[in-house]
N, C-alpha and C. Protein backbone atom coordinates (compact mmCIF):
# COMPACT_ATOMS: atom_id res chain seq x y z
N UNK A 1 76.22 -37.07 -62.03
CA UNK A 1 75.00 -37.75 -62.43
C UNK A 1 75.22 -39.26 -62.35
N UNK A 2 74.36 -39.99 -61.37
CA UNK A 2 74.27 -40.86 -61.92
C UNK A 2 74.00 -41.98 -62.90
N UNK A 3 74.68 -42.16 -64.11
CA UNK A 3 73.89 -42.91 -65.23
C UNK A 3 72.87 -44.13 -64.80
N UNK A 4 73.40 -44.90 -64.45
CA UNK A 4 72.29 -45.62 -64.05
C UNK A 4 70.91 -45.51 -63.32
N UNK A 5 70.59 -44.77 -62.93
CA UNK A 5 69.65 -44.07 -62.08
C UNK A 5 68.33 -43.58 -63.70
N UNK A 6 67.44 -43.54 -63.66
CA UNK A 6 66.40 -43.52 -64.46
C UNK A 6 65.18 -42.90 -63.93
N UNK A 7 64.50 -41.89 -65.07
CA UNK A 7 63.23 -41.56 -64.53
C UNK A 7 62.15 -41.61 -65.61
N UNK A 8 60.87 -42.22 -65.80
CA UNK A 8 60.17 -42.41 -66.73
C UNK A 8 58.74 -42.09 -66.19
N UNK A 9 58.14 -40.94 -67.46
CA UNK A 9 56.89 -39.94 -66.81
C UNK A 9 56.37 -40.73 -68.89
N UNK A 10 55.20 -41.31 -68.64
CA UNK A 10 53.88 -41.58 -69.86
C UNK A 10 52.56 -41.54 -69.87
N UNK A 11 52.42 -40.50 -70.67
CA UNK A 11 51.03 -40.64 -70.33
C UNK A 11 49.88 -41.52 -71.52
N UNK A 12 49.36 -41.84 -71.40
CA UNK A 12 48.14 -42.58 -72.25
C UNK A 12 46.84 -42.20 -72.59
N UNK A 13 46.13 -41.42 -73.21
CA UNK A 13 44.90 -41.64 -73.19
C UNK A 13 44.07 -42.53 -73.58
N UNK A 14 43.42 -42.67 -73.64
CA UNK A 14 42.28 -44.40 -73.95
C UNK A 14 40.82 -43.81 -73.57
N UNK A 15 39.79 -44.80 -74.46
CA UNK A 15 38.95 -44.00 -74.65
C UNK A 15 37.87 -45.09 -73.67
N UNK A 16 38.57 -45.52 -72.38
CA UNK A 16 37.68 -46.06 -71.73
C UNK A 16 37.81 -45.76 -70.06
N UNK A 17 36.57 -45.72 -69.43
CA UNK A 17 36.35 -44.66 -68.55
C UNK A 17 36.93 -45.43 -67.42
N UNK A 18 37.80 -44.68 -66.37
CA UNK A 18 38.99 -44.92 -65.50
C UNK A 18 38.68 -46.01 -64.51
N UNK A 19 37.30 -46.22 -64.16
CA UNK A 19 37.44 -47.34 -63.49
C UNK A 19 37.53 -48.54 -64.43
N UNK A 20 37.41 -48.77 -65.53
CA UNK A 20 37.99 -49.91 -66.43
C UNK A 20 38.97 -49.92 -66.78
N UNK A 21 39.98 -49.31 -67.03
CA UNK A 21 41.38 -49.14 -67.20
C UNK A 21 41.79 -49.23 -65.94
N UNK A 22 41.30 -49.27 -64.87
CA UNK A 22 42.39 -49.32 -63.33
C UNK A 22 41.97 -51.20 -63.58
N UNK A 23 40.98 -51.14 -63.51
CA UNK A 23 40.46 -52.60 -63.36
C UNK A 23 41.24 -53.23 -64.21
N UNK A 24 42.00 -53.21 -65.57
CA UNK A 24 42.92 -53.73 -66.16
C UNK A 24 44.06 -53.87 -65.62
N UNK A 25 44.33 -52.85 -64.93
CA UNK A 25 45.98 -52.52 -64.45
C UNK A 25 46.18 -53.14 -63.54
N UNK A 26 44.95 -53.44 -62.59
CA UNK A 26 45.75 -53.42 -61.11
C UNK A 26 45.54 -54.89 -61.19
N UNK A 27 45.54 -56.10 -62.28
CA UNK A 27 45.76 -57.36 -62.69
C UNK A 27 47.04 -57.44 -63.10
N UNK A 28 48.12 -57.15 -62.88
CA UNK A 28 49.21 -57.56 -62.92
C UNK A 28 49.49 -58.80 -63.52
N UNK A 29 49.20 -59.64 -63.15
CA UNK A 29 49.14 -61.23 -63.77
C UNK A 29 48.70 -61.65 -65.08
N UNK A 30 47.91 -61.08 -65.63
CA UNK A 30 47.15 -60.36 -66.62
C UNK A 30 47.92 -59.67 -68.05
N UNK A 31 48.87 -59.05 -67.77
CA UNK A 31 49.73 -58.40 -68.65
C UNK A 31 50.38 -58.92 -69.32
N UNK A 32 50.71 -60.35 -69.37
CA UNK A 32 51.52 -60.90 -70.45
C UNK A 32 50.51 -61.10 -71.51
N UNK A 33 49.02 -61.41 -71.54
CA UNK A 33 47.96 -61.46 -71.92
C UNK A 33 47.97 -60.37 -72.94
N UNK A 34 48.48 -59.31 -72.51
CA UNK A 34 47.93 -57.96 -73.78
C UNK A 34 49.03 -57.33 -73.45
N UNK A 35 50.46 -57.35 -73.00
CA UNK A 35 51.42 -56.32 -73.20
C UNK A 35 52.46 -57.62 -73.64
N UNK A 36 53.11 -57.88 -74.43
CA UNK A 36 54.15 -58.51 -75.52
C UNK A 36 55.13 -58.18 -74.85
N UNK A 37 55.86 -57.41 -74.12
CA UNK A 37 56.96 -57.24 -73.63
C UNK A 37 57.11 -57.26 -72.15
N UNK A 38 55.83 -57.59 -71.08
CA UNK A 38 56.21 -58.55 -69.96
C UNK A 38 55.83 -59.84 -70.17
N UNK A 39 56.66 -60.43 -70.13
CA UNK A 39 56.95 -62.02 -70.69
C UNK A 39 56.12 -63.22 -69.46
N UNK A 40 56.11 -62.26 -67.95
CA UNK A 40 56.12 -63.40 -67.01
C UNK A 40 55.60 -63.00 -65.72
N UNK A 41 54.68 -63.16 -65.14
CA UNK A 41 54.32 -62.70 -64.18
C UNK A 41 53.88 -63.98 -62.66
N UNK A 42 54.72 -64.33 -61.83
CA UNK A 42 54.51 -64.89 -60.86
C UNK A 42 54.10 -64.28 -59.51
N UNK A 43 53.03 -64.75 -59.41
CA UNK A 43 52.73 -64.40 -57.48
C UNK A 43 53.51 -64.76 -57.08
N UNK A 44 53.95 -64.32 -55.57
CA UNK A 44 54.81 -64.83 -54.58
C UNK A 44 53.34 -64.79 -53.69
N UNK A 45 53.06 -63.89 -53.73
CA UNK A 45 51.71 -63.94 -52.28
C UNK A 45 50.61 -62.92 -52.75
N UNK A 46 49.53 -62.52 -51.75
CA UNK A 46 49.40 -61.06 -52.05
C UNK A 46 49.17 -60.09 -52.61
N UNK A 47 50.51 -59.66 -52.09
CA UNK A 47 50.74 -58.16 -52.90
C UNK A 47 51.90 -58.37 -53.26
N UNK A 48 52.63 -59.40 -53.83
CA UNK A 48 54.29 -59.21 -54.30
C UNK A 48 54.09 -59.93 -55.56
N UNK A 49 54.98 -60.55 -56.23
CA UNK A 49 54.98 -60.93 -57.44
C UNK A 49 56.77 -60.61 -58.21
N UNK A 50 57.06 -61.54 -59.11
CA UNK A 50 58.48 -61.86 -60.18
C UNK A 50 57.75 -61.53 -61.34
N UNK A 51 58.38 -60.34 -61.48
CA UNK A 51 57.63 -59.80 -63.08
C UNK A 51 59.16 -59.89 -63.87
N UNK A 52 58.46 -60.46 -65.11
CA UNK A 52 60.05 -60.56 -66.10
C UNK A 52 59.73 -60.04 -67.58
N UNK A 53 60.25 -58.77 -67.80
CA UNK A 53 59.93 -58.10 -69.02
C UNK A 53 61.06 -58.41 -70.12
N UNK A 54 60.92 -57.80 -71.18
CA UNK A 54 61.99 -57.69 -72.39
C UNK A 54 61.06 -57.10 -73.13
N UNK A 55 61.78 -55.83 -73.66
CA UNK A 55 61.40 -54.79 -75.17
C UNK A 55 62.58 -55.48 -76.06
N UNK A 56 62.77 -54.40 -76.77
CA UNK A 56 63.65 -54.84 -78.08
C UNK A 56 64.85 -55.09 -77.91
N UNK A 57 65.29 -54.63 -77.09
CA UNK A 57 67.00 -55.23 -76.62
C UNK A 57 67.06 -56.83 -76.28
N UNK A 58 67.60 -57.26 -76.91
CA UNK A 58 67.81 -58.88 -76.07
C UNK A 58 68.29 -59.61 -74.82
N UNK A 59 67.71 -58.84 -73.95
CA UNK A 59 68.33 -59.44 -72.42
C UNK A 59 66.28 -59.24 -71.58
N UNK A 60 66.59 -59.77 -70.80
CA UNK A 60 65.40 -59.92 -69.30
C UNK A 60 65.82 -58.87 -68.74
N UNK A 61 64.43 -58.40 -67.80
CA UNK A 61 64.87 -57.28 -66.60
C UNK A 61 63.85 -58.27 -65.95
N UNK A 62 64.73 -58.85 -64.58
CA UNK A 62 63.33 -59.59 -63.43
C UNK A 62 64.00 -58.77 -62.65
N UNK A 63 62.44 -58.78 -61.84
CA UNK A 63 62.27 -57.85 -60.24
C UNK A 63 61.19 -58.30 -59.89
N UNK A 64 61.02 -58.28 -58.44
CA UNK A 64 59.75 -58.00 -57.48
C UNK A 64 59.14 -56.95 -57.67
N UNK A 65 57.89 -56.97 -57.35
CA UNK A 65 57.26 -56.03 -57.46
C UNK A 65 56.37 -56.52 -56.29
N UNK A 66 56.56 -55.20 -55.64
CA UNK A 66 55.56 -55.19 -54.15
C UNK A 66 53.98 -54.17 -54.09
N UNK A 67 52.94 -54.66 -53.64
CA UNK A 67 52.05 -53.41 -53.81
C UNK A 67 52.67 -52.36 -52.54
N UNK A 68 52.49 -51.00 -53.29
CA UNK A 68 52.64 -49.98 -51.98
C UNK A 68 51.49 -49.36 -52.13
N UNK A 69 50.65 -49.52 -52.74
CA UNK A 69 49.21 -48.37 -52.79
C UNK A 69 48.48 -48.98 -53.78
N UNK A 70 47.39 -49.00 -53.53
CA UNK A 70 45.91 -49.51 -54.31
C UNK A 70 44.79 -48.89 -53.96
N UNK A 71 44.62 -47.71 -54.73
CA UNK A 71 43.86 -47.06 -54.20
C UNK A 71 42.65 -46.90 -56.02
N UNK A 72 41.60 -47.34 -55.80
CA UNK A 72 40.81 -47.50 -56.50
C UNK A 72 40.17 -46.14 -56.96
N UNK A 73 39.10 -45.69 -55.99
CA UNK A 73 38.42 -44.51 -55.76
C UNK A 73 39.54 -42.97 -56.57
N UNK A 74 41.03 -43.32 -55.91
CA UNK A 74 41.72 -42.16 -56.38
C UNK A 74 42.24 -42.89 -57.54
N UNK A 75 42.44 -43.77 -58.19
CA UNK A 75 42.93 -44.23 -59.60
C UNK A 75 44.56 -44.52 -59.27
N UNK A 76 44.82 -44.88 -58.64
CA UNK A 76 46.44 -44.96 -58.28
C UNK A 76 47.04 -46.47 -57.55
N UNK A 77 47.60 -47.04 -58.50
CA UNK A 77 48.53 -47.94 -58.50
C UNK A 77 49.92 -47.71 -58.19
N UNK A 78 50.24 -48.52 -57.21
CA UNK A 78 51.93 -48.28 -56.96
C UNK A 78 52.93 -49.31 -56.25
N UNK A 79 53.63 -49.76 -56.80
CA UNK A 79 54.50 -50.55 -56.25
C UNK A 79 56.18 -50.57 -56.24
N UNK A 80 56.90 -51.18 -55.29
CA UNK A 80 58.07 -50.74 -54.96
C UNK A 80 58.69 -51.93 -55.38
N UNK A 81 59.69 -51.77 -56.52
CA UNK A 81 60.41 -52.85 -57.15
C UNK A 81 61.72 -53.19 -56.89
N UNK A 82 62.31 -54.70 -56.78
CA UNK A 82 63.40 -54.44 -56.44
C UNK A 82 64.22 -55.79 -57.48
N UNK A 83 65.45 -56.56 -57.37
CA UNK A 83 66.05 -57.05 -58.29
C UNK A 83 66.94 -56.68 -59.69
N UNK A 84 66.82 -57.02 -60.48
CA UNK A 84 67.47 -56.11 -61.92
C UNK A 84 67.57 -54.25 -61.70
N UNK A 85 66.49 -54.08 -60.96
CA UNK A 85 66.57 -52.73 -60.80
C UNK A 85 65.74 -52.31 -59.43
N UNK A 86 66.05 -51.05 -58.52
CA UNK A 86 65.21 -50.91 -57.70
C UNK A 86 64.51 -49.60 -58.07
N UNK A 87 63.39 -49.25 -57.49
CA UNK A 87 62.85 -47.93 -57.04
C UNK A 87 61.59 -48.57 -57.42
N UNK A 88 60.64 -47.66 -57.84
CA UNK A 88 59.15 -48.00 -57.55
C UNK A 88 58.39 -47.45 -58.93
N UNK A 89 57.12 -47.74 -59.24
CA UNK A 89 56.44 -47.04 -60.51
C UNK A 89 54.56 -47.01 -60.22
N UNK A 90 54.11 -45.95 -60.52
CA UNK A 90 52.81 -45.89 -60.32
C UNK A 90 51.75 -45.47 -61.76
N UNK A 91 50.45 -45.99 -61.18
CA UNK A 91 50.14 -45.47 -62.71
C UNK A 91 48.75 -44.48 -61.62
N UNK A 92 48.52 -43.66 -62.50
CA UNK A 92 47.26 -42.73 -61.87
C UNK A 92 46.51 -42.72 -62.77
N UNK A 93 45.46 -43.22 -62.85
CA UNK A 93 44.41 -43.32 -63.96
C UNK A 93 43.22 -41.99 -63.54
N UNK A 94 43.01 -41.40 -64.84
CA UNK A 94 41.57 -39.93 -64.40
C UNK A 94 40.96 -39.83 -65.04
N UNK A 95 39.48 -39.00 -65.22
CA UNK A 95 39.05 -39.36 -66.05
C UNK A 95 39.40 -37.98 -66.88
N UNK A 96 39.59 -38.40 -68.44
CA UNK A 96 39.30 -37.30 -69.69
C UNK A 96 38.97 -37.83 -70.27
N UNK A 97 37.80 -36.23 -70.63
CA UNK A 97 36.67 -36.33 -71.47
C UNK A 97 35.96 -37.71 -71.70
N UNK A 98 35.29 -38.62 -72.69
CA UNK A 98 34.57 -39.18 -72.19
C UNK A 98 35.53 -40.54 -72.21
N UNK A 99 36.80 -40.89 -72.04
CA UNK A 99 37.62 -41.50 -71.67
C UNK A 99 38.36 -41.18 -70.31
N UNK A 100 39.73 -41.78 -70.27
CA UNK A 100 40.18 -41.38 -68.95
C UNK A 100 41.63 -41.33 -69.66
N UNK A 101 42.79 -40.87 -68.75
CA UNK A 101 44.10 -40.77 -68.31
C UNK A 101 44.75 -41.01 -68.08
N UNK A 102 45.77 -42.32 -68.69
CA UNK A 102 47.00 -43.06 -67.30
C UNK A 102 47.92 -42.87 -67.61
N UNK A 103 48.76 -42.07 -66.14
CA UNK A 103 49.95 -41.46 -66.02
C UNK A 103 50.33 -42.61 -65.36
N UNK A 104 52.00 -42.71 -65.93
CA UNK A 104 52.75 -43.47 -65.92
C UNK A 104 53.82 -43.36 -65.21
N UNK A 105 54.64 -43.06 -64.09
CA UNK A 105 55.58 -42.85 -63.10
C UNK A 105 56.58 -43.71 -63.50
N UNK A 106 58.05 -43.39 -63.37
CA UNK A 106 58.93 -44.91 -62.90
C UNK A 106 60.33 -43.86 -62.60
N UNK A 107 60.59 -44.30 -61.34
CA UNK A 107 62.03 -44.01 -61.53
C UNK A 107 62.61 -45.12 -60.43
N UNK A 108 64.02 -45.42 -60.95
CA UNK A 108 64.45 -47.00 -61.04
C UNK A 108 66.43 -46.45 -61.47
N UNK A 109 66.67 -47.27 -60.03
CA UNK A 109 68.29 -47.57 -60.24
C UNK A 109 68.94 -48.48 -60.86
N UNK A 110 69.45 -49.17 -61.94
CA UNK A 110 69.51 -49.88 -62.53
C UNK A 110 70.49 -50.90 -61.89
N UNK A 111 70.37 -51.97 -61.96
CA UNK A 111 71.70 -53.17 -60.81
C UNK A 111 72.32 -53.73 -61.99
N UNK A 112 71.64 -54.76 -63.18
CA UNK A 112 71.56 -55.38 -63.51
C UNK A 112 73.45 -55.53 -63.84
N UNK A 113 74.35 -56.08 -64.33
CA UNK A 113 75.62 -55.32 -64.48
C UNK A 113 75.65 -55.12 -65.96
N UNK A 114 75.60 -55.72 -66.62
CA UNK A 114 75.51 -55.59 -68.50
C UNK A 114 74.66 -54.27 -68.80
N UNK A 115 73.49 -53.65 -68.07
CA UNK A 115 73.44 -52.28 -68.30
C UNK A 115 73.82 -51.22 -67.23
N UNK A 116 74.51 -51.36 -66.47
CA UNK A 116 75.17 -50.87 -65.58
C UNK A 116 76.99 -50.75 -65.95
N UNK A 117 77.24 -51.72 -67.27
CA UNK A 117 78.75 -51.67 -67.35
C UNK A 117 78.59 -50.53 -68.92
N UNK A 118 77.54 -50.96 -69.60
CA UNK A 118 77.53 -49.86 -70.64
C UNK A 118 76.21 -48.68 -70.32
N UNK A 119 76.15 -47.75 -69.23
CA UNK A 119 75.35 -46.84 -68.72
C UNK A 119 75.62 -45.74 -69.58
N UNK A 120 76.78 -45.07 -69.67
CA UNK A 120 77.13 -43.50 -70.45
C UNK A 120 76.28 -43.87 -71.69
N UNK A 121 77.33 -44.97 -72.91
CA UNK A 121 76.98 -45.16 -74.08
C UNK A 121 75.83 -45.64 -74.56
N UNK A 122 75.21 -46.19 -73.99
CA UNK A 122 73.99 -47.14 -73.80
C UNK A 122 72.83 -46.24 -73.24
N UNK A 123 72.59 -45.15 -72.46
CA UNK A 123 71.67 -44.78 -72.07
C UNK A 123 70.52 -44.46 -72.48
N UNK A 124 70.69 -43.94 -74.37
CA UNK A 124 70.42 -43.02 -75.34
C UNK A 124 68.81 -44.37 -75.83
N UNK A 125 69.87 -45.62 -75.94
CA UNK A 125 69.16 -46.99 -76.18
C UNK A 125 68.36 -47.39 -75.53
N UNK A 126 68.79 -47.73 -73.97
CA UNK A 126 67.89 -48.04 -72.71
C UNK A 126 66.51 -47.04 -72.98
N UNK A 127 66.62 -45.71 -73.03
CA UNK A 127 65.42 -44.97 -72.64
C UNK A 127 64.33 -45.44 -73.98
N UNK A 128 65.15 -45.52 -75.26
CA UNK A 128 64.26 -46.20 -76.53
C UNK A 128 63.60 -46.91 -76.16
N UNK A 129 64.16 -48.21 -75.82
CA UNK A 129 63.53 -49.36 -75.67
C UNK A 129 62.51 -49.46 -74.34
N UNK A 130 62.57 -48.48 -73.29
CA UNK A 130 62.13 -48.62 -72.66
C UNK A 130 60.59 -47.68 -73.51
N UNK A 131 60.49 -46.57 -74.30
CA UNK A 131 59.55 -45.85 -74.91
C UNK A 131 58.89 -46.74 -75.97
N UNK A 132 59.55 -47.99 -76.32
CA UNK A 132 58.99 -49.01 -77.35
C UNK A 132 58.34 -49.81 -76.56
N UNK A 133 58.51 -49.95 -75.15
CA UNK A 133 57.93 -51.03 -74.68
C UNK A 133 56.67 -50.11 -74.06
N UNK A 134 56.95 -49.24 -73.96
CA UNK A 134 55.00 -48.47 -73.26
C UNK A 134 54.41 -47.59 -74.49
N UNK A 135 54.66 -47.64 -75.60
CA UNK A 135 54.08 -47.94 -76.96
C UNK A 135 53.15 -48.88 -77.01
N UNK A 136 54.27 -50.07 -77.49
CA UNK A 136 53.26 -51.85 -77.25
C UNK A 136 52.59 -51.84 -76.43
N UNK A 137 52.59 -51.27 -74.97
CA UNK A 137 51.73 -51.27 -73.54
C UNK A 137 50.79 -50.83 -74.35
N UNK A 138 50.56 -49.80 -74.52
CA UNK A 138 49.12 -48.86 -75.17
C UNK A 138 48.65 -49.52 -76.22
N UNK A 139 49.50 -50.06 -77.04
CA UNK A 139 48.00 -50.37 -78.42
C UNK A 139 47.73 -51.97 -77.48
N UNK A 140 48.13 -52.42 -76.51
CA UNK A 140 47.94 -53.79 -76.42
C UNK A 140 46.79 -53.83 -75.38
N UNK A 141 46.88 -52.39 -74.38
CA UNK A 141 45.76 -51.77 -73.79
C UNK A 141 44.80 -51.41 -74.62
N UNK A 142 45.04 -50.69 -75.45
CA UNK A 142 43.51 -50.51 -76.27
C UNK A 142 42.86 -51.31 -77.01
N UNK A 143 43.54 -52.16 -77.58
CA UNK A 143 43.02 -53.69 -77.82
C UNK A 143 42.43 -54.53 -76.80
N UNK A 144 43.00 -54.57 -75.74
CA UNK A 144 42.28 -55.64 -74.51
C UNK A 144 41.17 -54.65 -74.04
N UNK A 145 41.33 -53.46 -74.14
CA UNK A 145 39.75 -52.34 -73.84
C UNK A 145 39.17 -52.81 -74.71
N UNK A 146 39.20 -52.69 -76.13
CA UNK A 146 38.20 -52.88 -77.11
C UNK A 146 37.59 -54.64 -77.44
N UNK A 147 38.14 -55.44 -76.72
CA UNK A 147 37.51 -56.85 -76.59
C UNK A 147 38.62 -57.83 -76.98
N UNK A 148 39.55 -57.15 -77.80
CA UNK A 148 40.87 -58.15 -78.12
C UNK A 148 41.97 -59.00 -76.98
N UNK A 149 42.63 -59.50 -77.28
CA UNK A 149 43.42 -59.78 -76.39
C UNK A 149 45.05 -59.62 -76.51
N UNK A 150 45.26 -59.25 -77.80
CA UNK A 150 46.60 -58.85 -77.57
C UNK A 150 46.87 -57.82 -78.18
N UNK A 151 47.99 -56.71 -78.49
CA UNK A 151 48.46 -55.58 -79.58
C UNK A 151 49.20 -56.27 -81.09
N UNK A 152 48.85 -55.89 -81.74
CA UNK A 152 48.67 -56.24 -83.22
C UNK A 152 50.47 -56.15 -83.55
């Protein structure tokens, strides 16, 4: 097995109907605005961009983030990341009931070396913090749905 190697499946419900929740998402730039734990979001062009997160652990994860799919009509966001970590993450937004659905994709090789030198012992932590940080994602999403601008 590789420790470093990662796979992350979340789902969300929210009680606002999927083309407004894609319309949130696929603003990238946008997210430091209502998610607390991406800190930084630079265009390069396009479709690329230097996204720089931190959850509760005290270190940065920067990467690129490239668009690979924008597909509106089907609810699906996807891009192929590379830097601190590579592989790619998508979100698929649908509708339920009189809300909608966003599934959350990620699987990601980790580079960075400080979580790459403690991978075995550390893994248990990494996946926490990574479940604390799409926590904050959601109430900071349902706050910027409901007119707010950040998670409480």
């Amino acid at each position: 097995m590789d420790w470093s190697h990662y796979r992350f499946r979340t789902r969300w419900a929210l009680p606002a109907p999927p083309t407004a929740v894609y319309d949130v998402l696929e603003q990238a730039e946008d997210y430091p605005r209502w998610w607390p734990q991406v800190r930084e979001v630079n265009r390069i062009d396009d479709t690329s961009g230097v996204i720089t997160i931190r959850s509760a652990l005290p270190y940065d994860m920067v990467f690129v983030a490239r668009e690979v799919r924008r597909d509106r009509e089907g609810g699906v966001l996807e891009i192929a990341m590379s830097g601190d970590f590579d592989g790619w993450a998508r979100w698929t937004i649908t509708p339920r009931g009189p809300g909608s659905l966003a599934r959350y994709e990620q699987e990601v090789d980790v580079n960075k070396p400080l979580l790459r030198r403690f991978a075995v012992p550390g893994r248990p932590v990494f996946r926490a913090n990574h479940w604390l940080m799409m926590r904050a994602g959601r109430r900071g999403l349902l706050a910027h749905l409901a007119g707010g601008h950040q998670a409480v």
